[in-house]
Protein backbone atom coordinates (compact mmCIF):
# COMPACT_ATOMS: atom_id res chain seq x y z
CA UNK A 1 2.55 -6.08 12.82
CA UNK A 2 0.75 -3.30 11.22
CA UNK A 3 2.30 -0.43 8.50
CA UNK A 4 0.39 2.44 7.84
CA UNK A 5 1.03 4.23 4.02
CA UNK A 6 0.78 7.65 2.88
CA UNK A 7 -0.16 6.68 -0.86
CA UNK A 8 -0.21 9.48 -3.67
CA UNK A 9 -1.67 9.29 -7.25
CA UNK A 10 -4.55 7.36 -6.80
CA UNK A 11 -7.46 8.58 -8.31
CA UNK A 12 -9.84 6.15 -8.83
CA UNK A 13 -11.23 2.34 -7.67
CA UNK A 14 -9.08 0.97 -9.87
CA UNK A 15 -5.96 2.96 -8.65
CA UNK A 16 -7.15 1.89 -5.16
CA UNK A 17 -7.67 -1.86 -6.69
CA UNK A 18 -3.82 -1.76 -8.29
CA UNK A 19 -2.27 -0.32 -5.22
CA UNK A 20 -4.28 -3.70 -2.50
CA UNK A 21 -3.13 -6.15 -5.11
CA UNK A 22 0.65 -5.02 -5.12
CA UNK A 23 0.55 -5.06 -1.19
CA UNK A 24 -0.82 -8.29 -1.44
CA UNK A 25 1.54 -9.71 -3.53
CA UNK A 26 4.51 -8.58 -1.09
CA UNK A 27 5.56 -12.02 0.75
CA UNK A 28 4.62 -11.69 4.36
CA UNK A 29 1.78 -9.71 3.53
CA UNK A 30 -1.70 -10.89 5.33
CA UNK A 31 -4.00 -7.93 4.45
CA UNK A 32 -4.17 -4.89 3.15
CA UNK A 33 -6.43 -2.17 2.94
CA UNK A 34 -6.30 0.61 0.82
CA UNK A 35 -8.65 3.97 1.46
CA UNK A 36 -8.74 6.42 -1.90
CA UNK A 37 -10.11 9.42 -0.17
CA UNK A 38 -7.96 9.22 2.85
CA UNK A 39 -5.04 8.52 0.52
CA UNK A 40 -4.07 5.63 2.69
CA UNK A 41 -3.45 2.29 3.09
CA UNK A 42 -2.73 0.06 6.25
CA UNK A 43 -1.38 -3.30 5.99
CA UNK A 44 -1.19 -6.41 8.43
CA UNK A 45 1.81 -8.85 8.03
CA UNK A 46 5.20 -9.46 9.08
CA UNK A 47 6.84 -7.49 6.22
CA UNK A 48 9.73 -5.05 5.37
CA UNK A 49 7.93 -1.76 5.80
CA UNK A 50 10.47 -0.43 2.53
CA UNK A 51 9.39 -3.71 0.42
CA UNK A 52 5.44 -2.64 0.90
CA UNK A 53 6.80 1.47 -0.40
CA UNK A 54 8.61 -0.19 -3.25
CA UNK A 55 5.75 -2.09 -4.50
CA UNK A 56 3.00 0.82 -4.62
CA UNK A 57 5.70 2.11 -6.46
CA UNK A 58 6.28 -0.41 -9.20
CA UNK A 59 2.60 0.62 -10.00
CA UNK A 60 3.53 3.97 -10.47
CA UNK A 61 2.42 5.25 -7.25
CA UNK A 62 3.82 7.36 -4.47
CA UNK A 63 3.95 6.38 -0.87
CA UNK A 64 5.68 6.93 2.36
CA UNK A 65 5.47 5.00 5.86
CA UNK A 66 2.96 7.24 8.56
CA UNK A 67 4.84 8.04 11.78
């Protein structure tokens, strides 16, 4: 399964570096990519879309699921 982010705050590579290591860290999580300009992130895994949001969260970040 794949979950597409809307990710806010980043501004930098190490924003963008924080944000892939939370999504990583979320159990069921098999990859994760995070885009800075795009403000984005897309992640592959069979994971609870609201765990991945409350993660980039936790780092102080905003995000929201894409449609």
């Amino acid at each position: 399964m794949t979950t597409e982010l809307s990710i806010t705050g980043m501004t930098c590579g190490h924003c963008e570096r924080a944000v892939r290591e939370a999504l990583l860290a979320v159990p069921g999580v098999e990859n994760a990519q995070v885009n800075l300009p795009a403000g984005q992130a897309t992640v592959t895994g069979s994971v609870d879309p609201q765990a991945l949001v409350q993660a980039v969260s936790a780092e102080g970040y905003s995000a929201q699921l894409r449609s």
